[in-house]
PDB file of N, CA and C in Angstrom:
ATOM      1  N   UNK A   1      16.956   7.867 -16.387  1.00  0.00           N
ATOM      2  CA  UNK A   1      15.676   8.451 -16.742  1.00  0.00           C
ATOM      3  C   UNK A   1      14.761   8.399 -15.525  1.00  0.00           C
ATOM      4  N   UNK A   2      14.229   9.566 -15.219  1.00  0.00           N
ATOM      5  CA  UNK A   2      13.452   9.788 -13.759  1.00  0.00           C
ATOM      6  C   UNK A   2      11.903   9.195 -14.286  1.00  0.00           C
ATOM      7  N   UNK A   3      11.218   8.662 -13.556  1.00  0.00           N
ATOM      8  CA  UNK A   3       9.627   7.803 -13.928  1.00  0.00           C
ATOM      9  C   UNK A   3       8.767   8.796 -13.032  1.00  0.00           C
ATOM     10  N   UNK A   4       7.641   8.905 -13.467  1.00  0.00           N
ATOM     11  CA  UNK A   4       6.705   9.819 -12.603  1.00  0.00           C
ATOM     12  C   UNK A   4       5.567   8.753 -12.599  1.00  0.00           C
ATOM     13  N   UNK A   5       5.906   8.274 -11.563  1.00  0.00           N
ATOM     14  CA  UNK A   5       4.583   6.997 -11.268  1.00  0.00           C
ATOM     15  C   UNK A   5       3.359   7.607 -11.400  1.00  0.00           C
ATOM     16  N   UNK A   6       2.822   8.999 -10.921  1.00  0.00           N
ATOM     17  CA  UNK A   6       1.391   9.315 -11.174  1.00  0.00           C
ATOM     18  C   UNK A   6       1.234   9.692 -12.637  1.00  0.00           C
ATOM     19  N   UNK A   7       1.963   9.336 -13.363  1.00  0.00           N
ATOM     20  CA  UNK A   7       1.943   9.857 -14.927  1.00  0.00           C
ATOM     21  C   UNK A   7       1.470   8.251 -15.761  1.00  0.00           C
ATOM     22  N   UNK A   8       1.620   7.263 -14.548  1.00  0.00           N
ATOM     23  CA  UNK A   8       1.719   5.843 -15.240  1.00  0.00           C
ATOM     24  C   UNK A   8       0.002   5.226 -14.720  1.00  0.00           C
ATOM     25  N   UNK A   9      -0.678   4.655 -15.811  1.00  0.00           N
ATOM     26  CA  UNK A   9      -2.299   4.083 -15.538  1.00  0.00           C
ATOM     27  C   UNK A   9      -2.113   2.771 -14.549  1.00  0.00           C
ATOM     28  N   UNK A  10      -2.607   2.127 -13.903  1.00  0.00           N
ATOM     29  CA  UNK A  10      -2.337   0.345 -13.087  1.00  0.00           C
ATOM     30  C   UNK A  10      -2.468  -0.466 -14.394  1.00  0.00           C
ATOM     31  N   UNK A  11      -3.083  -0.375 -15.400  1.00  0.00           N
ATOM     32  CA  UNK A  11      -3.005  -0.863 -16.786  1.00  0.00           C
ATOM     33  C   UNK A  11      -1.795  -0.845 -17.111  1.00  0.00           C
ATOM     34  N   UNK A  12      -0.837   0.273 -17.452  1.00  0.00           N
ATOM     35  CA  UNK A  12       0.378   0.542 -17.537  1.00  0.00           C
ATOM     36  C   UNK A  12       1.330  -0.119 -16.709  1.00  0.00           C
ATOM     37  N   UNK A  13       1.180  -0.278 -15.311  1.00  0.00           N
ATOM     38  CA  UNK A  13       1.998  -0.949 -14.631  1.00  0.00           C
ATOM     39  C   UNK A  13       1.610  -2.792 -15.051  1.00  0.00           C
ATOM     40  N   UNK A  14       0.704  -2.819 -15.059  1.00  0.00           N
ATOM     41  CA  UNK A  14       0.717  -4.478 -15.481  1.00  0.00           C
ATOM     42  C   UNK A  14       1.490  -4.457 -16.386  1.00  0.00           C
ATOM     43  N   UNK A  15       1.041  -4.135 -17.724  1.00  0.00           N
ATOM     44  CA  UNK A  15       1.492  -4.081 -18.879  1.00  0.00           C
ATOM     45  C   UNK A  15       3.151  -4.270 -18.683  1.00  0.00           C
ATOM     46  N   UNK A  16       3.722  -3.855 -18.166  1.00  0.00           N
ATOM     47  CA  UNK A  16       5.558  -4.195 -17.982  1.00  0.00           C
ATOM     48  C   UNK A  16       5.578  -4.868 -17.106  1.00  0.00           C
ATOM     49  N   UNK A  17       5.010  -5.248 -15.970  1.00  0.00           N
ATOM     50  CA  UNK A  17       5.309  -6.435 -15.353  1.00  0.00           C
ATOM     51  C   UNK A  17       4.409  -6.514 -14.238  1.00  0.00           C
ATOM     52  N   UNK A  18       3.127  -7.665 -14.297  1.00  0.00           N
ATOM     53  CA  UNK A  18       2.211  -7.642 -12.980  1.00  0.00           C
ATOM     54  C   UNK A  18       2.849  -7.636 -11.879  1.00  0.00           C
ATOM     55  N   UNK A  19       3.941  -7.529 -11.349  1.00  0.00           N
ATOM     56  CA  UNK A  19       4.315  -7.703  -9.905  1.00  0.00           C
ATOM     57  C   UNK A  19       4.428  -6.175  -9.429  1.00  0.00           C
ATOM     58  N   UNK A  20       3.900  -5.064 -10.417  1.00  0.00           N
ATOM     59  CA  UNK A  20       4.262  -3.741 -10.703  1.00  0.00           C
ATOM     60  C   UNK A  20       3.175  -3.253  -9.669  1.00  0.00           C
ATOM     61  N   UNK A  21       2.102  -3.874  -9.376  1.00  0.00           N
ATOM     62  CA  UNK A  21       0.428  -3.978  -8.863  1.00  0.00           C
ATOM     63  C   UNK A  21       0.782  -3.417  -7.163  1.00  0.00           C
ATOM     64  N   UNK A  22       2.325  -3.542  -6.659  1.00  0.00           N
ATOM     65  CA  UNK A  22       2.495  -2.765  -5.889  1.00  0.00           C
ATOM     66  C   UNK A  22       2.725  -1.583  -5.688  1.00  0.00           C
ATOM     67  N   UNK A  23       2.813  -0.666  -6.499  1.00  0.00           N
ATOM     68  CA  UNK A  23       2.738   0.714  -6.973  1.00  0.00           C
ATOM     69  C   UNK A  23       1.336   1.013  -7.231  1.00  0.00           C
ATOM     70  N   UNK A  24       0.158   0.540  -7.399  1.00  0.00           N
ATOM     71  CA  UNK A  24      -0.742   0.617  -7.783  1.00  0.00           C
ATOM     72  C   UNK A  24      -1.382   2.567  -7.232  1.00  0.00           C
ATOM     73  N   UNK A  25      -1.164   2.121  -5.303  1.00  0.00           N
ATOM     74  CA  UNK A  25      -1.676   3.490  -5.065  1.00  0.00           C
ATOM     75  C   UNK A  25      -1.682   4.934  -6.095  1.00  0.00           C
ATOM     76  N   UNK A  26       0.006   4.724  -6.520  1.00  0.00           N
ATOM     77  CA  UNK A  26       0.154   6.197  -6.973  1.00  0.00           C
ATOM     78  C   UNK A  26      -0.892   6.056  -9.056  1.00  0.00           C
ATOM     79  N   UNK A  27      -1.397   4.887  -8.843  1.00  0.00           N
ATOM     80  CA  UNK A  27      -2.206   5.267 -10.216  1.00  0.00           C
ATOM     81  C   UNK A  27      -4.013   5.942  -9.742  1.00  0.00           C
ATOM     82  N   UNK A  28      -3.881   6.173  -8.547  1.00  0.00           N
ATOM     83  CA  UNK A  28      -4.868   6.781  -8.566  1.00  0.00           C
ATOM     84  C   UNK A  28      -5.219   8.023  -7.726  1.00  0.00           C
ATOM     85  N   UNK A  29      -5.815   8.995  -7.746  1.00  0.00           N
ATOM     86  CA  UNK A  29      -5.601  10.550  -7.010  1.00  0.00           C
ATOM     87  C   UNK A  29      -5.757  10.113  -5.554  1.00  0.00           C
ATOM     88  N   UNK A  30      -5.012  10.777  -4.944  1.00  0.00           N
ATOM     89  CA  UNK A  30      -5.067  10.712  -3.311  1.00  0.00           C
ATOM     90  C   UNK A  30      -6.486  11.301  -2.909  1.00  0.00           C
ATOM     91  N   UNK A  31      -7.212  11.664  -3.566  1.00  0.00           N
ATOM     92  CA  UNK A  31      -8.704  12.608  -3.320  1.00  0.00           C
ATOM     93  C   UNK A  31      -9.790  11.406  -3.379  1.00  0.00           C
ATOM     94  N   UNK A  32      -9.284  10.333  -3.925  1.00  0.00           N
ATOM     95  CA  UNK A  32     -10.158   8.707  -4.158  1.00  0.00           C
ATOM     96  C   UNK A  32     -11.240   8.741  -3.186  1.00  0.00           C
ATOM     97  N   UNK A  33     -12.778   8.668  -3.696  1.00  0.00           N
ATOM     98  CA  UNK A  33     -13.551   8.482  -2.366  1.00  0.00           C
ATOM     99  C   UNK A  33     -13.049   7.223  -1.837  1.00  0.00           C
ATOM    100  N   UNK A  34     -13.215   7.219  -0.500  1.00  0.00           N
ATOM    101  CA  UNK A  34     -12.240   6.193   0.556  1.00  0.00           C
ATOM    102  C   UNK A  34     -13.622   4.700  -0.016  1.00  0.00           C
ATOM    103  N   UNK A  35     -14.736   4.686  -0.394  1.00  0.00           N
ATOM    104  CA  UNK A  35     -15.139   3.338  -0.357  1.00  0.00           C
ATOM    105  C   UNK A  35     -14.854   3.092  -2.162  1.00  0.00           C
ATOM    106  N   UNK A  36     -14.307   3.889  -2.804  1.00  0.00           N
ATOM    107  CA  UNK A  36     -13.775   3.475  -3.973  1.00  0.00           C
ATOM    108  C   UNK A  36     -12.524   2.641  -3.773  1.00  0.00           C
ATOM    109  N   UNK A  37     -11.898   3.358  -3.242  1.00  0.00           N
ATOM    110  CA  UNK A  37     -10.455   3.016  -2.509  1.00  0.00           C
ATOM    111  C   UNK A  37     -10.349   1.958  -2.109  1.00  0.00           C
ATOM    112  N   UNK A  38     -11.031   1.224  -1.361  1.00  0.00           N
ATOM    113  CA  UNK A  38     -11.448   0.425  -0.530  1.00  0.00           C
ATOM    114  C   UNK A  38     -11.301  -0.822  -1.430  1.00  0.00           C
ATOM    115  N   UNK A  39     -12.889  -0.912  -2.792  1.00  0.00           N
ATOM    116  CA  UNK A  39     -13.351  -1.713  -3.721  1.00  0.00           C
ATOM    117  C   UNK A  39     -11.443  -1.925  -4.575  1.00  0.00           C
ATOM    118  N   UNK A  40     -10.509  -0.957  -5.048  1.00  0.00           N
ATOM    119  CA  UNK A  40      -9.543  -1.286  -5.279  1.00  0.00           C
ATOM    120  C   UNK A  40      -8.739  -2.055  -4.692  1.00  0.00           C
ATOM    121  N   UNK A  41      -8.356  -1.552  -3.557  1.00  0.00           N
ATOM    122  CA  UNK A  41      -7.524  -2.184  -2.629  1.00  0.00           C
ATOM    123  C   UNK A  41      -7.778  -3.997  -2.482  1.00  0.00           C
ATOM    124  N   UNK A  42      -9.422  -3.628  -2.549  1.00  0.00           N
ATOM    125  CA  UNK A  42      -9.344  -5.877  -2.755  1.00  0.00           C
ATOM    126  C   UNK A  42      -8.909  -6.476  -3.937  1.00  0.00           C
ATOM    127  N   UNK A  43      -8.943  -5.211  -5.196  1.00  0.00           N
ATOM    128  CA  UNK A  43      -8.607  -5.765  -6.224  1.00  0.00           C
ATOM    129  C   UNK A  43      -7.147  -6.427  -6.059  1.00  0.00           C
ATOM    130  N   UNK A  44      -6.288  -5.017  -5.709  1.00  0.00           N
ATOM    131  CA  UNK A  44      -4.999  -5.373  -5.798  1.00  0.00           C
ATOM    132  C   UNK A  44      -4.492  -5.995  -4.636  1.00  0.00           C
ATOM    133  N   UNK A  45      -5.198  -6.297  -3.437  1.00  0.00           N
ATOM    134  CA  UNK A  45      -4.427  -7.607  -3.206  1.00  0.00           C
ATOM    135  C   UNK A  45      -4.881  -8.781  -3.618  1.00  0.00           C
ATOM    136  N   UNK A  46      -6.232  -9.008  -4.149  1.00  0.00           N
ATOM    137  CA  UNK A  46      -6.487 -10.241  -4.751  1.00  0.00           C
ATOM    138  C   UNK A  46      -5.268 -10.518  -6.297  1.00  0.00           C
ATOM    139  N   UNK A  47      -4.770  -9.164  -6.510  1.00  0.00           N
ATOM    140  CA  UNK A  47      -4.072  -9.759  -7.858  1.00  0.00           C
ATOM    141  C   UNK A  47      -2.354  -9.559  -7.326  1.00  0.00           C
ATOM    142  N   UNK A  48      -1.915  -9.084  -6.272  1.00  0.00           N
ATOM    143  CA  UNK A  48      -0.949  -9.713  -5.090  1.00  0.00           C
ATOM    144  C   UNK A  48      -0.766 -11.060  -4.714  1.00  0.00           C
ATOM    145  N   UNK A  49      -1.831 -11.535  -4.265  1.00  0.00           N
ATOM    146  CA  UNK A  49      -1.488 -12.918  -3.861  1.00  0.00           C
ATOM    147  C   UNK A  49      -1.412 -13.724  -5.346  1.00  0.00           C
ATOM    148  N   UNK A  50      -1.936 -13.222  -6.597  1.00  0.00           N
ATOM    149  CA  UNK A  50      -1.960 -14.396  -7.504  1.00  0.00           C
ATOM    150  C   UNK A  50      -0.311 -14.083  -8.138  1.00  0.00           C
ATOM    151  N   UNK A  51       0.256 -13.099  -7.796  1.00  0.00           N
ATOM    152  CA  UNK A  51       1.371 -12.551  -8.095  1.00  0.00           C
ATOM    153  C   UNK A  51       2.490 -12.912  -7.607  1.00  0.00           C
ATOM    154  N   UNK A  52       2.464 -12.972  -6.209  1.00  0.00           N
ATOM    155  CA  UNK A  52       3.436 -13.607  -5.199  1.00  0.00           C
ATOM    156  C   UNK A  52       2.863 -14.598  -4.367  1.00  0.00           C
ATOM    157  N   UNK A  53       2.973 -15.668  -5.322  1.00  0.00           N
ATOM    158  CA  UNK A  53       2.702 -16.772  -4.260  1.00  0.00           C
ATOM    159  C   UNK A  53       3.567 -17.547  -3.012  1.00  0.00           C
ATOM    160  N   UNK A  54       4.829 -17.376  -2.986  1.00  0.00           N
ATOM    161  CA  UNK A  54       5.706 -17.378  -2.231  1.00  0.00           C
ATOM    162  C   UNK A  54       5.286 -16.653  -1.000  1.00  0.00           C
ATOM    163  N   UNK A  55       5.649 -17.442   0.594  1.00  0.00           N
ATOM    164  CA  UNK A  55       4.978 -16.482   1.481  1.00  0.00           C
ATOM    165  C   UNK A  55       5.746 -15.453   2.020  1.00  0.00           C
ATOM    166  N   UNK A  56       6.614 -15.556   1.890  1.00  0.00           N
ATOM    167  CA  UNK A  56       7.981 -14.329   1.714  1.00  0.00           C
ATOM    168  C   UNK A  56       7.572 -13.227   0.921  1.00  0.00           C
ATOM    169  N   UNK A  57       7.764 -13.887  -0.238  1.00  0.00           N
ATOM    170  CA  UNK A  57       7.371 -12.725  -1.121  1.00  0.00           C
ATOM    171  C   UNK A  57       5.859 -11.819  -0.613  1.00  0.00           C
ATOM    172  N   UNK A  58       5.368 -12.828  -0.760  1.00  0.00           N
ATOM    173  CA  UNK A  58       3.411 -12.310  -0.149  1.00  0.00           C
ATOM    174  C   UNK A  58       3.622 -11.363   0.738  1.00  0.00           C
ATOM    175  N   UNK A  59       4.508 -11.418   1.492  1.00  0.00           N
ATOM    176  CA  UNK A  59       4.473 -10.740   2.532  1.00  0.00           C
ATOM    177  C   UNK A  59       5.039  -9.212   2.232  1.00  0.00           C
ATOM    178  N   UNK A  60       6.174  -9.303   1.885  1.00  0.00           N
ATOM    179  CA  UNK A  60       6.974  -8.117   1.490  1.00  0.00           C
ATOM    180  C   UNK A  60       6.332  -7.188   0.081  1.00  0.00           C
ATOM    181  N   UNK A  61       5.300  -7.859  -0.264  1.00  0.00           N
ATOM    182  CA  UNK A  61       4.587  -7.105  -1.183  1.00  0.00           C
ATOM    183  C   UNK A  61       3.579  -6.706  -0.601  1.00  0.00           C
ATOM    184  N   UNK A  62       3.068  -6.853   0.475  1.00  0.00           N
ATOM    185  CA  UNK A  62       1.921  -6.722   1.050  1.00  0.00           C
ATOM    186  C   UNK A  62       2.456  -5.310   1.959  1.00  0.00           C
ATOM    187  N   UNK A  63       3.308  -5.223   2.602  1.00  0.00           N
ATOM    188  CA  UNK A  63       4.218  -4.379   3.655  1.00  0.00           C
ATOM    189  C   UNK A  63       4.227  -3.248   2.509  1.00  0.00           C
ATOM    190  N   UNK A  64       4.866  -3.608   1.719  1.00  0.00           N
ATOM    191  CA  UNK A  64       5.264  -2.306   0.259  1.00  0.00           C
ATOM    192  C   UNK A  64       3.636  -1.680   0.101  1.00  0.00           C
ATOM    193  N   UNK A  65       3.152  -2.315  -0.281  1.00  0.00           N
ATOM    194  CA  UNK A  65       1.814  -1.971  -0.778  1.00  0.00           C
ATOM    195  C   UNK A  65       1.207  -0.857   0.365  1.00  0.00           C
ATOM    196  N   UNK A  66       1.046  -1.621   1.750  1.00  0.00           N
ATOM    197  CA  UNK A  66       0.615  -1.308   2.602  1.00  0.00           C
ATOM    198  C   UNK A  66       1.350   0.394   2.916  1.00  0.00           C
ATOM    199  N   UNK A  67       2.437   0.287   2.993  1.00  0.00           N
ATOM    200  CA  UNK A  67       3.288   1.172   3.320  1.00  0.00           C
ATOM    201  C   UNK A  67       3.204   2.852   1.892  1.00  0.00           C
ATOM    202  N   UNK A  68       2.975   2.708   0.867  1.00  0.00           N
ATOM    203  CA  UNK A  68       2.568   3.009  -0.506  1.00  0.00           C
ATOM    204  C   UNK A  68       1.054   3.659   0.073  1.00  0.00           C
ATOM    205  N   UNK A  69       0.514   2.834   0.456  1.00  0.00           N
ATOM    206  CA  UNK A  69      -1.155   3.402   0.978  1.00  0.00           C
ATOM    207  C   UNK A  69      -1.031   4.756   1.528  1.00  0.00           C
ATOM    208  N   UNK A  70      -0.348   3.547   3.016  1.00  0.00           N
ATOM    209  CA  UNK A  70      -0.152   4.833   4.231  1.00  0.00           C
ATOM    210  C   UNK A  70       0.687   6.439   3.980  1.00  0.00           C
ATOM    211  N   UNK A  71       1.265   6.321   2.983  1.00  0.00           N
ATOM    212  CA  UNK A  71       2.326   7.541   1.802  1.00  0.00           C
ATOM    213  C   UNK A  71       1.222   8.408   1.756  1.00  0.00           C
ATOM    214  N   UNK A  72       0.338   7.567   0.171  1.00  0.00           N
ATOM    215  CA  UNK A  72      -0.598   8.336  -0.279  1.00  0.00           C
ATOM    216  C   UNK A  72      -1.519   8.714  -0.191  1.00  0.00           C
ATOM    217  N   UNK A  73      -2.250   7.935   1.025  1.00  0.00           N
ATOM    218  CA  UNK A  73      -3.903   8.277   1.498  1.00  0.00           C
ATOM    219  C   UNK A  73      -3.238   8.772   3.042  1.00  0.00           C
ATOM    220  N   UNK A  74      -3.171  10.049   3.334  1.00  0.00           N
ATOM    221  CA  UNK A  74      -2.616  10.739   4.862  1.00  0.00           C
ATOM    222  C   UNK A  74      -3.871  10.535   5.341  1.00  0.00           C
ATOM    223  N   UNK A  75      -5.251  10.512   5.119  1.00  0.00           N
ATOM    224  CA  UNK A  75      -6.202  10.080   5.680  1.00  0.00           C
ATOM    225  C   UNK A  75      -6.793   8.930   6.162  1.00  0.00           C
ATOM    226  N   UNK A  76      -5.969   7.794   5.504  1.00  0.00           N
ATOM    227  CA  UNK A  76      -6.009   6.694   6.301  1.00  0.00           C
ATOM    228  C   UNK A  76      -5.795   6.244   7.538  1.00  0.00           C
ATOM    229  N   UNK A  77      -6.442   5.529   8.301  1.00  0.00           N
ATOM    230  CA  UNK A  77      -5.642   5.382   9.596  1.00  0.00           C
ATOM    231  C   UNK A  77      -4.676   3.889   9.045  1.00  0.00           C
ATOM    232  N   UNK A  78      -3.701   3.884  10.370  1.00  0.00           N
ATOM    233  CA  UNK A  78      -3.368   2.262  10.147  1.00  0.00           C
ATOM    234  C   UNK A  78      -4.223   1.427   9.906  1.00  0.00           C
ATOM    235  N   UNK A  79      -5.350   1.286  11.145  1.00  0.00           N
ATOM    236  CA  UNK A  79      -6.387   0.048  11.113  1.00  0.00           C
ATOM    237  C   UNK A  79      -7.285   0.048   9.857  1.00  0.00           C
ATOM    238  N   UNK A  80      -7.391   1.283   9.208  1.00  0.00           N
ATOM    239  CA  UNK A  80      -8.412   0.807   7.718  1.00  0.00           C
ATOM    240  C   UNK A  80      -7.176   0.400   7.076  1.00  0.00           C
ATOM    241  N   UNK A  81      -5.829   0.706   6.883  1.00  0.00           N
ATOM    242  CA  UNK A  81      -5.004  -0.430   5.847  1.00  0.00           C
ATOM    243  C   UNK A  81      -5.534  -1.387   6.458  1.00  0.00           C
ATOM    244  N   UNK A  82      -5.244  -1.754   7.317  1.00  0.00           N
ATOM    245  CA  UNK A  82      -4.613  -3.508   7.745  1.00  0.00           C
ATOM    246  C   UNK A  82      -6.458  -3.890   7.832  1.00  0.00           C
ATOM    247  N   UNK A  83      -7.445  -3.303   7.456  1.00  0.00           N
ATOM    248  CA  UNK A  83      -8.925  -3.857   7.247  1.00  0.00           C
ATOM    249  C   UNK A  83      -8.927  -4.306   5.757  1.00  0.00           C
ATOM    250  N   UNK A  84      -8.422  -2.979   5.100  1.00  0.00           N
ATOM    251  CA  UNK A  84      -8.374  -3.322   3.617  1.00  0.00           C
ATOM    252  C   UNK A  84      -7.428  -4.034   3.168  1.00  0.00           C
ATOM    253  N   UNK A  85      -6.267  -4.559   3.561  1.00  0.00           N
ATOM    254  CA  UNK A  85      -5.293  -5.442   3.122  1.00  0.00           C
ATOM    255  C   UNK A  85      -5.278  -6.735   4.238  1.00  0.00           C
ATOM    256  N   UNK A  86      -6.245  -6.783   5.197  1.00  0.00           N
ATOM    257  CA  UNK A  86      -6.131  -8.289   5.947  1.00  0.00           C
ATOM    258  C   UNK A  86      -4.385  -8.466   6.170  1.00  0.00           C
ATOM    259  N   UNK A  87      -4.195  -7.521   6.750  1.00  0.00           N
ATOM    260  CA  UNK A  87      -2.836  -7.575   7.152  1.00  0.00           C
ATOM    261  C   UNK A  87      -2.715  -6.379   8.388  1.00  0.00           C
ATOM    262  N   UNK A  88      -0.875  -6.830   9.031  1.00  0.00           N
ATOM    263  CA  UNK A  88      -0.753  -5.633  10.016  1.00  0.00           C
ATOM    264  C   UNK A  88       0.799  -5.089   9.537  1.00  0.00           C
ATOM    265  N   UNK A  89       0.715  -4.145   9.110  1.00  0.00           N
ATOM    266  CA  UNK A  89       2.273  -3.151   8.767  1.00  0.00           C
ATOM    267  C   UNK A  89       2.968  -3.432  10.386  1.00  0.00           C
ATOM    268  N   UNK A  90       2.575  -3.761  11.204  1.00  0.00           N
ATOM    269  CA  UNK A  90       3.274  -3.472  12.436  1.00  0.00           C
ATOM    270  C   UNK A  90       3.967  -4.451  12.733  1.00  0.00           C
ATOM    271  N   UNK A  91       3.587  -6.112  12.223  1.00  0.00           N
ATOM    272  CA  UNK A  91       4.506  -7.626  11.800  1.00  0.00           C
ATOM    273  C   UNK A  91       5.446  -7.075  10.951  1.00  0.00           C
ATOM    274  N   UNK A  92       5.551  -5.828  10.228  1.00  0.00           N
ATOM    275  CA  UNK A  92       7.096  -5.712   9.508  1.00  0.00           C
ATOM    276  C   UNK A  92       7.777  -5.296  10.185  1.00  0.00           C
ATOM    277  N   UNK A  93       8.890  -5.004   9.145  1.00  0.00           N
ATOM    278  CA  UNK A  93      10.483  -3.955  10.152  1.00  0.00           C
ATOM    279  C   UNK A  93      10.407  -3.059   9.807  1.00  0.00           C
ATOM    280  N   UNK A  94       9.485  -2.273   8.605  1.00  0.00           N
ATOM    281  CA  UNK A  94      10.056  -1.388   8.047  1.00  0.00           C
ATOM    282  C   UNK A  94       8.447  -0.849   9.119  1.00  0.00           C
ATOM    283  N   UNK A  95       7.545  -1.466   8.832  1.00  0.00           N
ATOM    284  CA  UNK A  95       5.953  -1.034   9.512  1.00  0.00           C
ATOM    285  C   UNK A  95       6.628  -0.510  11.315  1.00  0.00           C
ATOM    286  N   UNK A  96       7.436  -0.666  11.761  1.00  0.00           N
ATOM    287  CA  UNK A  96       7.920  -0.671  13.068  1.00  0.00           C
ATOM    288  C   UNK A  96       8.379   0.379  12.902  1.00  0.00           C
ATOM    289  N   UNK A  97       9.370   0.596  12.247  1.00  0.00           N
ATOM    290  CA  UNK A  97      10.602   1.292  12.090  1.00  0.00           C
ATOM    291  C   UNK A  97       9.517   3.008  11.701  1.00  0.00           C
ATOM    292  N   UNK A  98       9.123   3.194  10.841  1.00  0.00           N
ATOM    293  CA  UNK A  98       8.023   4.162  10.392  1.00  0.00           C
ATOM    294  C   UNK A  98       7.414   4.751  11.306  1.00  0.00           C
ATOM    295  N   UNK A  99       6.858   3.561  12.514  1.00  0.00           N
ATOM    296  CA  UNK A  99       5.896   4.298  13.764  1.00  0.00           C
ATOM    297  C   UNK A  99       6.649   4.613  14.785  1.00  0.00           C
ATOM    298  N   UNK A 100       7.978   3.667  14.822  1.00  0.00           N
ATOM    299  CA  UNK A 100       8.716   4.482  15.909  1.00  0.00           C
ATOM    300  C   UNK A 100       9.454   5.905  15.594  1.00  0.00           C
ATOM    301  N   UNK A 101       9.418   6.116  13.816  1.00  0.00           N
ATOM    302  CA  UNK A 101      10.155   7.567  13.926  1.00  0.00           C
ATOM    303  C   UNK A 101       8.642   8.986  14.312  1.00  0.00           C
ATOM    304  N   UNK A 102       7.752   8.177  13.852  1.00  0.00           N
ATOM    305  CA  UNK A 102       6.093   9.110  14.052  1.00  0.00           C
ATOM    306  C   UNK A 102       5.964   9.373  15.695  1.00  0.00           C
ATOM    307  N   UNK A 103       6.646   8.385  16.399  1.00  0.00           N
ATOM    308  CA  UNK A 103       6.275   8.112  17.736  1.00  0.00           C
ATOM    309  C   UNK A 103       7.766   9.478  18.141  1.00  0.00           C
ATOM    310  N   UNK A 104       8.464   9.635  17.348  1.00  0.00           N
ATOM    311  CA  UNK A 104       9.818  10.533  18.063  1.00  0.00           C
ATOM    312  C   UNK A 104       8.915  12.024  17.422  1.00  0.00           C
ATOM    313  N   UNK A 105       8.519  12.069  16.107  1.00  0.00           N
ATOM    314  CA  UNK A 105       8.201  13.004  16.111  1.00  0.00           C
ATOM    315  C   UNK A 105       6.840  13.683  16.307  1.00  0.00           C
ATOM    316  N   UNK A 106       6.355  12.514  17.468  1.00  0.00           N
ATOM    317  CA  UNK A 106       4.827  13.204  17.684  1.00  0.00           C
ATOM    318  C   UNK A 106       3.717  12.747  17.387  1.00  0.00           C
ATOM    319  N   UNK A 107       3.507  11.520  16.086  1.00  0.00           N
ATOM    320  CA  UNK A 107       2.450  11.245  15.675  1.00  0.00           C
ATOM    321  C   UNK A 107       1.931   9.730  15.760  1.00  0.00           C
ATOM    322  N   UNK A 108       1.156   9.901  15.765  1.00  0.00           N
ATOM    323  CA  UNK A 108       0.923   8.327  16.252  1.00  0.00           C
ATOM    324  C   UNK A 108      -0.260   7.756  15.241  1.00  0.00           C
ATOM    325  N   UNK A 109       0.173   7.019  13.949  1.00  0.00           N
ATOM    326  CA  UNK A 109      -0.836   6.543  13.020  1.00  0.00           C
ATOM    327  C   UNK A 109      -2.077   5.598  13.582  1.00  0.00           C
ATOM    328  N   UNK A 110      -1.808   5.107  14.736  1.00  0.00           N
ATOM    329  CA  UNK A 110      -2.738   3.975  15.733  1.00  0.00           C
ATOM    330  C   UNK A 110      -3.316   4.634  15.742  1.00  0.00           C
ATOM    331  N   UNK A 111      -3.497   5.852  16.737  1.00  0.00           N
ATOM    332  CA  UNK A 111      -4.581   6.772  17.495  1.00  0.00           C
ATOM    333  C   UNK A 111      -4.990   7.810  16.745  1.00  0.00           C
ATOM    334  N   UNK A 112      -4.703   7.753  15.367  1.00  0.00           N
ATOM    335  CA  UNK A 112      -5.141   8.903  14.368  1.00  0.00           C
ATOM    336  C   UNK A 112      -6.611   8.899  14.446  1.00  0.00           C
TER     337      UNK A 112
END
């Protein structure tokens, strides 16, 4: 059965399992005024860390999340994630791996 995450509320994703709070982006329109966006984004990592307290885990939910952002807000730069999540996608592998294929094909999320 195929899931259409923008069909699902962040209510909805708790509701089956709070660790779900990493999907959160796609519960809300990519058109989000950016300081709404913003006021969320502390939500859901404040309810991230109460989620994954493990620092492993913390982390790899934070990268997902982060990475989920950078998907759905194309107007983001890197540096407002890693303002709004107190983190850097670029300490991951996958955050590396992403800018070096942007970097083959031209784009560079840093200098956006």
């Amino acid at each position: 059965q195929e899931l259409v995450l923008t069909d699902y509320s962040e209510a909805d994703l708790l509701a089956v399992d709070p660790r779900l709070i990493v999907l959160a982006p796609f519960t809300v329109s990519p058109k989000l005024d950016k300081a709404i966006l913003k006021q969320k984004v502390v939500q859901w990592r404040d309810h991230i860390d109460r989620c994954y307290p493990a620092t492993e885990e913390l982390s790899e939910a934070l990268n997902i999340i982060g990475l989920l952002l950078l998907n759905r807000f194309r107007d983001l730069s890197h540096q407002e994630i890693i303002d709004m999540l107190n983190l850097d996608l670029m300490q991951s592998r996958a955050g590396r791996e992403i800018y070096q294929i942007g970097q083959i094909d031209g784009f560079n999320p840093i200098n956006k």
